[in-house]
C-alpha atoms as a PDB file:
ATOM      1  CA  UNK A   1     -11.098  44.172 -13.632  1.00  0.00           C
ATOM      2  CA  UNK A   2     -13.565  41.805 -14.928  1.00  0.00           C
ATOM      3  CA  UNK A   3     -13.800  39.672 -18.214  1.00  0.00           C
ATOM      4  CA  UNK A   4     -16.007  42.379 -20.245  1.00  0.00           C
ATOM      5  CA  UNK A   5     -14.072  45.288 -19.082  1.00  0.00           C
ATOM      6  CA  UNK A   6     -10.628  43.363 -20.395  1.00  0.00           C
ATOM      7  CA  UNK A   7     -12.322  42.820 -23.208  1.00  0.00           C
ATOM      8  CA  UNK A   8     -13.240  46.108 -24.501  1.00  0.00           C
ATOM      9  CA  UNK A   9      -9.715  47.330 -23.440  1.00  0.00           C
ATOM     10  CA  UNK A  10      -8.355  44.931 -25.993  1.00  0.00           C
ATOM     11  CA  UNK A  11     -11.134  46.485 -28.651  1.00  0.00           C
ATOM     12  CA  UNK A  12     -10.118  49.752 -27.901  1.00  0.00           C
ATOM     13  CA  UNK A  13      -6.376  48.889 -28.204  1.00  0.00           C
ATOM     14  CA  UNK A  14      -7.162  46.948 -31.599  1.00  0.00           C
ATOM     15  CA  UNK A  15      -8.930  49.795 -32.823  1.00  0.00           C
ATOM     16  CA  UNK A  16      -6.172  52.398 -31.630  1.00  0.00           C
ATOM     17  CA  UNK A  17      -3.440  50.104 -33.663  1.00  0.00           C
ATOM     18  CA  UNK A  18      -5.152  49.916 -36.891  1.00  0.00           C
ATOM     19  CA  UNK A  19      -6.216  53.822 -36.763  1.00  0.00           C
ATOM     20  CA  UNK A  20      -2.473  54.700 -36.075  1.00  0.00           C
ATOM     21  CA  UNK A  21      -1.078  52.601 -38.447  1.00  0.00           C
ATOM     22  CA  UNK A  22      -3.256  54.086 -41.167  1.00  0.00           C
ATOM     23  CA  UNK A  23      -2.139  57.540 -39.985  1.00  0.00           C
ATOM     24  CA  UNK A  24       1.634  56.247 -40.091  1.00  0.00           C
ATOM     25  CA  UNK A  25       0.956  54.191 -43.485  1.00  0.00           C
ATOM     26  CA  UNK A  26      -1.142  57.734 -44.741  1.00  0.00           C
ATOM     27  CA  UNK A  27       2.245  59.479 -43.619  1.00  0.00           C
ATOM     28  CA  UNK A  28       4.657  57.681 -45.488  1.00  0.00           C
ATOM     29  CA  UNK A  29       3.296  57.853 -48.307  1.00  0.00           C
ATOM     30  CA  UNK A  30       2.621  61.632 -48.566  1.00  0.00           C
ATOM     31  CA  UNK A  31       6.436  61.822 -47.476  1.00  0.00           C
ATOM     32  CA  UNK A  32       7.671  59.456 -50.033  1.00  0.00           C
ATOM     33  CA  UNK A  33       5.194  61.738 -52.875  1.00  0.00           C
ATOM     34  CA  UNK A  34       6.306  64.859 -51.649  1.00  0.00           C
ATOM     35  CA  UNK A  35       8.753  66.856 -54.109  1.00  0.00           C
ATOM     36  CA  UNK A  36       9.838  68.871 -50.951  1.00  0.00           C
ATOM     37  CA  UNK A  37      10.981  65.818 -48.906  1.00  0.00           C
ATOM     38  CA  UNK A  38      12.645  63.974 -51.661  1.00  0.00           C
ATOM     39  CA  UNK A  39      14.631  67.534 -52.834  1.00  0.00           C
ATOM     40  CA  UNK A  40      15.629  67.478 -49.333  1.00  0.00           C
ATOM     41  CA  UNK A  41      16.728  64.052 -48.482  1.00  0.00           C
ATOM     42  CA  UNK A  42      18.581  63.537 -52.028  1.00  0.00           C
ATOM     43  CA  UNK A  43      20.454  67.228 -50.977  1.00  0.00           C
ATOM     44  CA  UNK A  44      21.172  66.004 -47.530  1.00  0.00           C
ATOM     45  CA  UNK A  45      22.534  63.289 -49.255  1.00  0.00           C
ATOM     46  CA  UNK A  46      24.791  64.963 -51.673  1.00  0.00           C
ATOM     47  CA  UNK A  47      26.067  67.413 -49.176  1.00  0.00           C
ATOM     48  CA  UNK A  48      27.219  64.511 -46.710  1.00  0.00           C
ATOM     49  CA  UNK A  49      28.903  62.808 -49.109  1.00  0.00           C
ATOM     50  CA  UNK A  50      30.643  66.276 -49.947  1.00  0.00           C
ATOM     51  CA  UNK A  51      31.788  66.671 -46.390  1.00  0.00           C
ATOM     52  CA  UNK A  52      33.473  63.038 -46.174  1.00  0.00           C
ATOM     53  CA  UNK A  53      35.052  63.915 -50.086  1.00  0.00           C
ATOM     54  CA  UNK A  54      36.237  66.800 -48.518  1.00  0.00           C
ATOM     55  CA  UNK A  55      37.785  64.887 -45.434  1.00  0.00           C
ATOM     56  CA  UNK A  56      39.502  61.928 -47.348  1.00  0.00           C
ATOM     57  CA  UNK A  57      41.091  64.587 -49.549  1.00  0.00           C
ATOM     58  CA  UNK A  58      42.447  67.254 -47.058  1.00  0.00           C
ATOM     59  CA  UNK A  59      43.947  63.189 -45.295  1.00  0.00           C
ATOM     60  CA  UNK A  60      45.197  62.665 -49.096  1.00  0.00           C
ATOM     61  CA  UNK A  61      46.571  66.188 -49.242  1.00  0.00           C
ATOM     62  CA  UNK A  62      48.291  65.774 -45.843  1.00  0.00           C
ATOM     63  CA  UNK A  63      49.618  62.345 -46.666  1.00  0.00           C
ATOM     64  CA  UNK A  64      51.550  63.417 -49.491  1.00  0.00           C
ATOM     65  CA  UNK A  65      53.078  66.353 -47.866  1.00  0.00           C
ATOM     66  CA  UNK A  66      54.032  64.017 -45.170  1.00  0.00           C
ATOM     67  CA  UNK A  67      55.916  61.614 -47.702  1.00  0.00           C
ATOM     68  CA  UNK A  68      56.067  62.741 -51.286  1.00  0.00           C
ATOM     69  CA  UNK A  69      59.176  61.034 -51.977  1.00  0.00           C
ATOM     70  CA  UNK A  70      57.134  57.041 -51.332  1.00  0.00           C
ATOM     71  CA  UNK A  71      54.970  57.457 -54.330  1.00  0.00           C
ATOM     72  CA  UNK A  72      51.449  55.816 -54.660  1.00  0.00           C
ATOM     73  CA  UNK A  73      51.132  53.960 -51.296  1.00  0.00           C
ATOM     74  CA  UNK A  74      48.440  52.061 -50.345  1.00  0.00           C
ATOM     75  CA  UNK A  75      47.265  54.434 -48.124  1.00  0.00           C
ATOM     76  CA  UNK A  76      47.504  57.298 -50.571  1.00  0.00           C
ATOM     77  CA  UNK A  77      45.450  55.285 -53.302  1.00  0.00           C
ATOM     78  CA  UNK A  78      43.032  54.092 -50.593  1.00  0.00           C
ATOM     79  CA  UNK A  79      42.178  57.881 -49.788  1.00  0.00           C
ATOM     80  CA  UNK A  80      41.854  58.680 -53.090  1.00  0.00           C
ATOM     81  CA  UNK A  81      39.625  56.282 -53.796  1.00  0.00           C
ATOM     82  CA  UNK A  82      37.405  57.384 -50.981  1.00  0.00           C
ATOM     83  CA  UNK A  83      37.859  61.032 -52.454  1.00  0.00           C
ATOM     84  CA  UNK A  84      36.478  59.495 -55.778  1.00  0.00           C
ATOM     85  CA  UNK A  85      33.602  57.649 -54.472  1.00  0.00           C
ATOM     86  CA  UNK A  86      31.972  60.468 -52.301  1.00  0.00           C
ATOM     87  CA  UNK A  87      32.554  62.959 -54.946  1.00  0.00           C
ATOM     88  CA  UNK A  88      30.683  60.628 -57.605  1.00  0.00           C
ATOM     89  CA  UNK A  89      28.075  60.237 -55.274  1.00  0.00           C
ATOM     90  CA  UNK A  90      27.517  63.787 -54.102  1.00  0.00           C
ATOM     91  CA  UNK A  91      27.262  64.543 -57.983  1.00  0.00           C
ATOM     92  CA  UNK A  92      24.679  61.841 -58.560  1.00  0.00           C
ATOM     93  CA  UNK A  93      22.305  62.886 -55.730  1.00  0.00           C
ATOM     94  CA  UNK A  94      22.856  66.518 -56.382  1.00  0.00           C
ATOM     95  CA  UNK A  95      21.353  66.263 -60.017  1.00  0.00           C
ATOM     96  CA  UNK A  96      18.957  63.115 -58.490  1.00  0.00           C
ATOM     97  CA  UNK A  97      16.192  65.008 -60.715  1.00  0.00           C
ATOM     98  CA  UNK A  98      17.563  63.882 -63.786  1.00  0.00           C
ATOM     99  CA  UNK A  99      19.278  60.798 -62.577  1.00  0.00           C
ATOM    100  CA  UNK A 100      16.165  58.768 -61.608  1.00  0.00           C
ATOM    101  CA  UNK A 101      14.373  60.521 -64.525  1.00  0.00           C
ATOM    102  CA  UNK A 102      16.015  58.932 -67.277  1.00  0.00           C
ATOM    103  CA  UNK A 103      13.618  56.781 -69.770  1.00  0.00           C
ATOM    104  CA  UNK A 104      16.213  54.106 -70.558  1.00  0.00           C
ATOM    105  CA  UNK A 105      16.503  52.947 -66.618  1.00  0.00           C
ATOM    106  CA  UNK A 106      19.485  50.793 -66.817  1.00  0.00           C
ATOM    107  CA  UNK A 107      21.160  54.809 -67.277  1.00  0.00           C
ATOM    108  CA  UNK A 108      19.787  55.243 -63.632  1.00  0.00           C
ATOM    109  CA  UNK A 109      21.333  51.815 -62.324  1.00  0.00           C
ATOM    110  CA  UNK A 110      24.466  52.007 -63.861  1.00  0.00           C
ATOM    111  CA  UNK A 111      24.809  55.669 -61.908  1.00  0.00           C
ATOM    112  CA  UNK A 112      23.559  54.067 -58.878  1.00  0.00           C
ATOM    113  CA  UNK A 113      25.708  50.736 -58.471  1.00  0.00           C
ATOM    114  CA  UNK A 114      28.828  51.901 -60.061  1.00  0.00           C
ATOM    115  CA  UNK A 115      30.017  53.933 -56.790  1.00  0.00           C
ATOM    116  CA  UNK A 116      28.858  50.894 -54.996  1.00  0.00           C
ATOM    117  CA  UNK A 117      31.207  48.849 -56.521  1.00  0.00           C
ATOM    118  CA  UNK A 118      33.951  51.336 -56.376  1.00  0.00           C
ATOM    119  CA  UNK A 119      32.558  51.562 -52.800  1.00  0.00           C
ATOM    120  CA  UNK A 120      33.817  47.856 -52.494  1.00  0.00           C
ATOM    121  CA  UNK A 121      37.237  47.885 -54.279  1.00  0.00           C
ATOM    122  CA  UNK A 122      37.944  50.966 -52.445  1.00  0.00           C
ATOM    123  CA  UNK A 123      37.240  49.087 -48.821  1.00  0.00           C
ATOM    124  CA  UNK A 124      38.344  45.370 -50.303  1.00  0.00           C
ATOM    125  CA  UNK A 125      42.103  47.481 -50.745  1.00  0.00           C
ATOM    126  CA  UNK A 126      41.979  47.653 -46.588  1.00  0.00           C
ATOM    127  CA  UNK A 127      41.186  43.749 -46.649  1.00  0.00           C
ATOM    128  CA  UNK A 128      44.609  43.659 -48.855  1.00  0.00           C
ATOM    129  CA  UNK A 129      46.776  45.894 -46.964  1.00  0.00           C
ATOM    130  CA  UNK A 130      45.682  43.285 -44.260  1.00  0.00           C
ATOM    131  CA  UNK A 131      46.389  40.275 -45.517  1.00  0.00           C
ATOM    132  CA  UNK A 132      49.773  41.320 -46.669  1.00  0.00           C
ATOM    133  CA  UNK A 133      50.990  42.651 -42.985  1.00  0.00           C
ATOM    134  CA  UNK A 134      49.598  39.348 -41.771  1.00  0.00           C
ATOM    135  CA  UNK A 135      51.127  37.137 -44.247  1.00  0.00           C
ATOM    136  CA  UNK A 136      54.901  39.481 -43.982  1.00  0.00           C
ATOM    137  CA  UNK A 137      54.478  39.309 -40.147  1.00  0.00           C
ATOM    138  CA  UNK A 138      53.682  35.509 -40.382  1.00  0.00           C
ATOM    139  CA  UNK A 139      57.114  34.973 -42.248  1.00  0.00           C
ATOM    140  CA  UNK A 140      55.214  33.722 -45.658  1.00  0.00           C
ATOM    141  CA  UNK A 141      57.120  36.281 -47.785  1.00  0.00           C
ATOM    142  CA  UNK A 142      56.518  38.457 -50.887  1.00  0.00           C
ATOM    143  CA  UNK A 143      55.294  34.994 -52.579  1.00  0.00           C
ATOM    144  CA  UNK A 144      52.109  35.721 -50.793  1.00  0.00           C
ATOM    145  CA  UNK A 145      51.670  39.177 -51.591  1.00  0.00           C
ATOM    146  CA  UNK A 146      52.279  38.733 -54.903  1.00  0.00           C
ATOM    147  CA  UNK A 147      49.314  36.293 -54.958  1.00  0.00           C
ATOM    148  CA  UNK A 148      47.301  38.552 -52.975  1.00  0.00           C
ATOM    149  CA  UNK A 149      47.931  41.514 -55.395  1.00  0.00           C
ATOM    150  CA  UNK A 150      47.247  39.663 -58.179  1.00  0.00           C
ATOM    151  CA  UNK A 151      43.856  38.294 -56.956  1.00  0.00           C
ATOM    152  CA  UNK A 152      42.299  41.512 -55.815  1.00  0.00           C
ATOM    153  CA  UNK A 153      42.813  42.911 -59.422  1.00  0.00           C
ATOM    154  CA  UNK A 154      41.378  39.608 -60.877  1.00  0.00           C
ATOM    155  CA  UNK A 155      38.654  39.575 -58.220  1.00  0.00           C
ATOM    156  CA  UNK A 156      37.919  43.354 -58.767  1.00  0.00           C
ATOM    157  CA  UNK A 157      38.148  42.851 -62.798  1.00  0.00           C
ATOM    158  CA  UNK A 158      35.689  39.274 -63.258  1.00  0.00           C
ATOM    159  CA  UNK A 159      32.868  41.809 -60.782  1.00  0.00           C
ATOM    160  CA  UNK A 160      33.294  44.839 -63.053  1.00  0.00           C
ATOM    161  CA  UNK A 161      33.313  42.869 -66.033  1.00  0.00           C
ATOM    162  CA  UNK A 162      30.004  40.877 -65.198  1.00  0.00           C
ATOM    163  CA  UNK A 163      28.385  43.972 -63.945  1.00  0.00           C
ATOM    164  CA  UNK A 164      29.060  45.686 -67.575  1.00  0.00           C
ATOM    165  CA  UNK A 165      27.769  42.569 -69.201  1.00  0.00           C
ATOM    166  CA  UNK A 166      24.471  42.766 -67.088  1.00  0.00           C
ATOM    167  CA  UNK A 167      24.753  46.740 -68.083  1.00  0.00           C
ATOM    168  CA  UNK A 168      24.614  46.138 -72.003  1.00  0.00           C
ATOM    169  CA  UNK A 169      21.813  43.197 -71.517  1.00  0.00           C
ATOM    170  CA  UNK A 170      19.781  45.581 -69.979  1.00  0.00           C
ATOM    171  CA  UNK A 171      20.176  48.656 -72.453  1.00  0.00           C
ATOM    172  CA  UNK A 172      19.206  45.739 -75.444  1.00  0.00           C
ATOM    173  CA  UNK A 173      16.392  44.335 -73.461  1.00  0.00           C
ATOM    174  CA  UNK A 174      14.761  45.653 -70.294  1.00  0.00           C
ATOM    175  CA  UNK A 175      14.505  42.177 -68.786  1.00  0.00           C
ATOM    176  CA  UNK A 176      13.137  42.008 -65.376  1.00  0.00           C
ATOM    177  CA  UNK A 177      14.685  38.951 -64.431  1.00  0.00           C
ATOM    178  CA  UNK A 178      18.237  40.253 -65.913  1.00  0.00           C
ATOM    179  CA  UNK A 179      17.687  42.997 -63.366  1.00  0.00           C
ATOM    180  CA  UNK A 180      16.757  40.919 -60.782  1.00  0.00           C
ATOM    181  CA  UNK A 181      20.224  39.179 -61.378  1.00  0.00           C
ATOM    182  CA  UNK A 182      22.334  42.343 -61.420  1.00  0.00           C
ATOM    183  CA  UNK A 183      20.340  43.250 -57.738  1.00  0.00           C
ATOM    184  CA  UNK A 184      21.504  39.720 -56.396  1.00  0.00           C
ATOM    185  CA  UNK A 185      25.070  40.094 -57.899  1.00  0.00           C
ATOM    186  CA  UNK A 186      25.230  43.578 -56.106  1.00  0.00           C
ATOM    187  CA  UNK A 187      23.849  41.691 -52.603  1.00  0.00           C
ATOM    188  CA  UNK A 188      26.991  38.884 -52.881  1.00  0.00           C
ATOM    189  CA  UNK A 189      29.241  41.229 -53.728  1.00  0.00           C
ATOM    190  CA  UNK A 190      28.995  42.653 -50.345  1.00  0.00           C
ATOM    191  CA  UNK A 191      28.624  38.839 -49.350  1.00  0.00           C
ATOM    192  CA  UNK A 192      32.538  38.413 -50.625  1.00  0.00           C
ATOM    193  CA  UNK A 193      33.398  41.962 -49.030  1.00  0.00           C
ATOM    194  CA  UNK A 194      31.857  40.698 -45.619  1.00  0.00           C
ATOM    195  CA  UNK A 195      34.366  37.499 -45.751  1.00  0.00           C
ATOM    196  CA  UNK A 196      36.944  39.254 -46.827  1.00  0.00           C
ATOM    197  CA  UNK A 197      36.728  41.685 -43.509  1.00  0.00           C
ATOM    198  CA  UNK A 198      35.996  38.323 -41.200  1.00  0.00           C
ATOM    199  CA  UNK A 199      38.863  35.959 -42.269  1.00  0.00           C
ATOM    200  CA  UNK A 200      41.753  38.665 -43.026  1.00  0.00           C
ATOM    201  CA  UNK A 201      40.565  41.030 -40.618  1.00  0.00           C
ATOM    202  CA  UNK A 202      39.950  38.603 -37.746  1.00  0.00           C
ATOM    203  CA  UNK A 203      43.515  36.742 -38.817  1.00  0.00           C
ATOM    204  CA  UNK A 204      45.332  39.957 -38.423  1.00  0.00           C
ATOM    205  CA  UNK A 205      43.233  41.006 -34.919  1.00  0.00           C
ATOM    206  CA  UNK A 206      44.235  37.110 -33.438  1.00  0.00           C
ATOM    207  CA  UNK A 207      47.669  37.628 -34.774  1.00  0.00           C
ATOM    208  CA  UNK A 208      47.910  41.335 -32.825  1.00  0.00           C
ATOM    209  CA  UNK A 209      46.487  39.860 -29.712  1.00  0.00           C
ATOM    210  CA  UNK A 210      49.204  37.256 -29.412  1.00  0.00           C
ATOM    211  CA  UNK A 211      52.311  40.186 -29.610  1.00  0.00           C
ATOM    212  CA  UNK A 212      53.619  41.141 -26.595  1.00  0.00           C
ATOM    213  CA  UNK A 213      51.859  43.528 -24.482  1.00  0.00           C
ATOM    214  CA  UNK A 214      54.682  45.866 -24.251  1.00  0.00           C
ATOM    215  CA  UNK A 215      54.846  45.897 -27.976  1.00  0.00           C
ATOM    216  CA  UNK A 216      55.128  49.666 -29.252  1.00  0.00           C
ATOM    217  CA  UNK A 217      52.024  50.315 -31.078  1.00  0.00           C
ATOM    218  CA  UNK A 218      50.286  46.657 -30.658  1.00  0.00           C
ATOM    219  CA  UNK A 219      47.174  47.847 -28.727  1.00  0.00           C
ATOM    220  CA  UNK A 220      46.852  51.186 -30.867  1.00  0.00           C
ATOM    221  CA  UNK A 221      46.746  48.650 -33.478  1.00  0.00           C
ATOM    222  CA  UNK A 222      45.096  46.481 -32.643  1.00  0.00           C
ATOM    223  CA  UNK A 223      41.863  48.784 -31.758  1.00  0.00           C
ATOM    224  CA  UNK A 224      42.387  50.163 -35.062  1.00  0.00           C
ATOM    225  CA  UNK A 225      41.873  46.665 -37.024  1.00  0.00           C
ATOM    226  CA  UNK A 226      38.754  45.883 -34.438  1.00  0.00           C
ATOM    227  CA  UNK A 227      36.822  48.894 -35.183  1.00  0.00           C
ATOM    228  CA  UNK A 228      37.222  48.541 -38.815  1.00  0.00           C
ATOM    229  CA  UNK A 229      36.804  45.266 -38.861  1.00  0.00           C
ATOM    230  CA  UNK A 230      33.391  45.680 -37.207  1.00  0.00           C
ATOM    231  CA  UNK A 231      31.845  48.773 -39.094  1.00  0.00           C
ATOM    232  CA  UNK A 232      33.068  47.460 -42.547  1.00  0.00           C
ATOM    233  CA  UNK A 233      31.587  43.689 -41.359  1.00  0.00           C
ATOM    234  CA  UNK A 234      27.900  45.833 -40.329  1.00  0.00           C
ATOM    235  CA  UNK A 235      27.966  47.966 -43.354  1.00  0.00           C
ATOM    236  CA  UNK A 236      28.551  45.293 -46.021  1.00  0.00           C
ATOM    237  CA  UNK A 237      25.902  43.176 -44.291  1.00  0.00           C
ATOM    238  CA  UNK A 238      23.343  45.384 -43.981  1.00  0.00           C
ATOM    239  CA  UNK A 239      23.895  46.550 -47.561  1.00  0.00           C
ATOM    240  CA  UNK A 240      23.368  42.556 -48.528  1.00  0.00           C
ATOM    241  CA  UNK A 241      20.400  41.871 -46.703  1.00  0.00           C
ATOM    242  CA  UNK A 242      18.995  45.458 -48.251  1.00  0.00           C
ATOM    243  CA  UNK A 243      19.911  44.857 -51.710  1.00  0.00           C
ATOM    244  CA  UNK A 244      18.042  41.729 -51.089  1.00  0.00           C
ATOM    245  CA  UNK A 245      15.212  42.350 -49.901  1.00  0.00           C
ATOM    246  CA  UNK A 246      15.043  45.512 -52.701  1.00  0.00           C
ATOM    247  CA  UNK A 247      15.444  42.670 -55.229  1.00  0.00           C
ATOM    248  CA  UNK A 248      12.171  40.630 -54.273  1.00  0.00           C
ATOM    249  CA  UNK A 249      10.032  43.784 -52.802  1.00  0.00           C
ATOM    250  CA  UNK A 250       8.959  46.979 -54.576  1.00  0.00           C
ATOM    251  CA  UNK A 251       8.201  48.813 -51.418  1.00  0.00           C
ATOM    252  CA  UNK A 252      11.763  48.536 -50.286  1.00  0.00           C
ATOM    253  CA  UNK A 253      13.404  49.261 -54.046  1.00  0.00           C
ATOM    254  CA  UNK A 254      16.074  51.532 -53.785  1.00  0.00           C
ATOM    255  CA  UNK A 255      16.552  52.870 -57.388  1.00  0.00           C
ATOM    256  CA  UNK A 256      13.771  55.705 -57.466  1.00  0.00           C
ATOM    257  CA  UNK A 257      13.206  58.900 -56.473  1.00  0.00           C
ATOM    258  CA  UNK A 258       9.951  58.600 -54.416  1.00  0.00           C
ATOM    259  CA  UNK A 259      11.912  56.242 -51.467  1.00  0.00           C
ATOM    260  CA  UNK A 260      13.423  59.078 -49.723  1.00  0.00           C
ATOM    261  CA  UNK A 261      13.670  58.018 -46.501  1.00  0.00           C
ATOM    262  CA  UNK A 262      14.316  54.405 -47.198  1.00  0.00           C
ATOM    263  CA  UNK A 263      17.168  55.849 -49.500  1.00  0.00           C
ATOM    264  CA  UNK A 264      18.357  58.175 -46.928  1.00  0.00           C
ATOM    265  CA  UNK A 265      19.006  55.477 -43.994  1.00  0.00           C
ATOM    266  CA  UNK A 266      20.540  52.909 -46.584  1.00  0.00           C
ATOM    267  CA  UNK A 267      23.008  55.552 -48.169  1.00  0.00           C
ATOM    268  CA  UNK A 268      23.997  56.949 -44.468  1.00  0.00           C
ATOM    269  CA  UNK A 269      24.452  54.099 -42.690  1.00  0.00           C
ATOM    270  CA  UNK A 270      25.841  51.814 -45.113  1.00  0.00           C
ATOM    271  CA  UNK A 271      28.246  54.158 -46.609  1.00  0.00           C
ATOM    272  CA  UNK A 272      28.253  57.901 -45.546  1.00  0.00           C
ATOM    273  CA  UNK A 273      28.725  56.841 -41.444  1.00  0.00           C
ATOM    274  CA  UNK A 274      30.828  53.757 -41.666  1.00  0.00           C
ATOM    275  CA  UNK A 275      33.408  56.105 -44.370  1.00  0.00           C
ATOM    276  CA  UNK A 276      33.570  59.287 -41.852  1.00  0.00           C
ATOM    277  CA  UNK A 277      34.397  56.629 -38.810  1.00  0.00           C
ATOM    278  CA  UNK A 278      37.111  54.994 -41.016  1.00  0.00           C
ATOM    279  CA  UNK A 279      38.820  57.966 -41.985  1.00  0.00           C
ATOM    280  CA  UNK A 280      38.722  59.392 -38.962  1.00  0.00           C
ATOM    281  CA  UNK A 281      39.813  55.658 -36.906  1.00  0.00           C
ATOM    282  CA  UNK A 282      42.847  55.896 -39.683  1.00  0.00           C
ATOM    283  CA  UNK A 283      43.336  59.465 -39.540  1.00  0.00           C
ATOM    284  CA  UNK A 284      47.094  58.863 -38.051  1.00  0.00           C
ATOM    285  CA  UNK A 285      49.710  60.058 -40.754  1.00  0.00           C
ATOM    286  CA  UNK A 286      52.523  57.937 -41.904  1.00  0.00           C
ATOM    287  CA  UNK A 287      56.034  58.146 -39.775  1.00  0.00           C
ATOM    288  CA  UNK A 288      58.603  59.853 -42.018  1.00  0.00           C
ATOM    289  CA  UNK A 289      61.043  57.475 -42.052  1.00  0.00           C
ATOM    290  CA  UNK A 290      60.847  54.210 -44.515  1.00  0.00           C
ATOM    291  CA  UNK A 291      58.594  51.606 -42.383  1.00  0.00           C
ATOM    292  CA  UNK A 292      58.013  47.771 -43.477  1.00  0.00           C
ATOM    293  CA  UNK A 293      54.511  48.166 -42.783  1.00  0.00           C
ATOM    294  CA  UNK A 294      54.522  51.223 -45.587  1.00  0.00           C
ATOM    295  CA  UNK A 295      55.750  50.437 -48.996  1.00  0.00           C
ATOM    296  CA  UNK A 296      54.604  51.926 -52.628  1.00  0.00           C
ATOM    297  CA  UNK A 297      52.373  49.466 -54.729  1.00  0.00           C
ATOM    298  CA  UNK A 298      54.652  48.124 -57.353  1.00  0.00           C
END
């Protein structure tokens, strides 16, 4: 092939990438303004997070009928939280008509990001469960989970109570840069969920490894921790980088209606897929008899 033929290959090709990426820009957009797709994206939505409701409840249901004499366990509160957080959102995106349609929009964010942050203290609870088996197996006592208990609640309380704060500034003055704060709080939030899962999580998996093999449950358990570990690290960074780059770019902004398909990746694989494969990784029920890795939360 000589020089002018390569040439107007490369013309062609030029001219074949900016036609289709008019087509594809031409495309999104009619998708993103069509009432049709965003009716059935936000109902898609609604309906998955009905199905994993569903599931944590019929595993709270089961739990308790298992051991109704232990009380609130962690396990039974962790479930229930999940059963809460789907349910909210299943609500929210069923009615997303009047949810992103409200005139004062901080109403619209506080529906949005308040499941997210019961999204994280539901999720941070796993981080506690592990750090209290890997401080009781490490011989460092009920001093430590004392502390530990105490500084999730404290943790939990200081995020909730900024987030209101940012809440009320917003319903007294529609500040842009106020919002933009509240989207960056939101982004290290996940941040401190992400460590949380690396340094607890990863503790507990080195501690596992070094049992012996023969161990009765070690490599069940072991799996177990990994997998979590890794889908709670992906989902709480990917929900970071997102809410970051929604806080500095209006094509990528996640709280209105005509995003659907930006909306409909972030909510299923940040929180519909990586809840389902949880449940389902810590599906097993409790043994019947009193364990010392199962205790009520005083």
């Amino acid at each position: 092939m000589d020089e002018g033929s390569s040439a107007e290959v490369l013309v062609l090709m030029r001219r074949a990438g900016v036609v289709f990426g008019a087509a594809f820009s031409d495309w999104w957009k009619e998708i993103n303004e069509s009432p049709q797709w965003q009716d059935t994206v936000f109902y898609l939505l609604s309906a998955s997070y009905a199905l994993v409701s569903a599931m944590a409840l019929i595993q709270l249901i089961r739990i308790q009928r298992r051991v109704p004499e232990f009380g609130w366990t962690t396990q039974k509160v962790f479930h229930l939280m999940n059963f809460i957080v789907n349910a909210v959102r299943a609500t929210i995106f069923g009615f997303h008509g009047e949810v992103f349609s409200f005139k004062t929009k901080v109403f619209t964010l506080i529906l949005l990001d308040l499941p997210g942050l019961l999204f994280f203290s539901t999720y941070t609870l796993l981080v506690l469960f592990w750090a209290e088996i890997y401080y009781q197996a490490s011989a460092l006592g009920s001093v430590h989970t004392d502390r530990l208990r105490t500084a999730y609640l404290s943790v939990n309380a200081v995020i909730y109570a900024i987030q209101v704060g940012i809440w009320m500034y917003l319903w007294i003055d529609d500040s842009y840069i106020i919002e933009l704060v509240g989207k960056i709080f939101i982004a290290a939030v996940s941040l401190l969920a992400v460590l949380g899962f690396v340094f607890y999580g990863g503790r507990l998996f080195t501690l596992l490894k070094r049992f012996p093999i023969e161990s009765k449950g070690r490599r069940k358990k072991l799996h177990e921790v990994g997998w979590v570990t890794g889908i709670c690290f992906t989902c709480f960074s990917v929900r970071c980088i997102m809410r970051l780059f929604s806080a500095f770019d209006p094509d990528l902004t996640l709280e209105v209606l005509d995003h659907p398909i930006l909306d409909l990746n972030y909510y299923m694989f940040t929180e519909v897929v990586p809840m389902a494969l949880v449940l389902f990784i810590l599906r097993k029920l409790p043994p019947k008899r009193v364990s010392a890795q199962y205790h009520p939360i005083r």
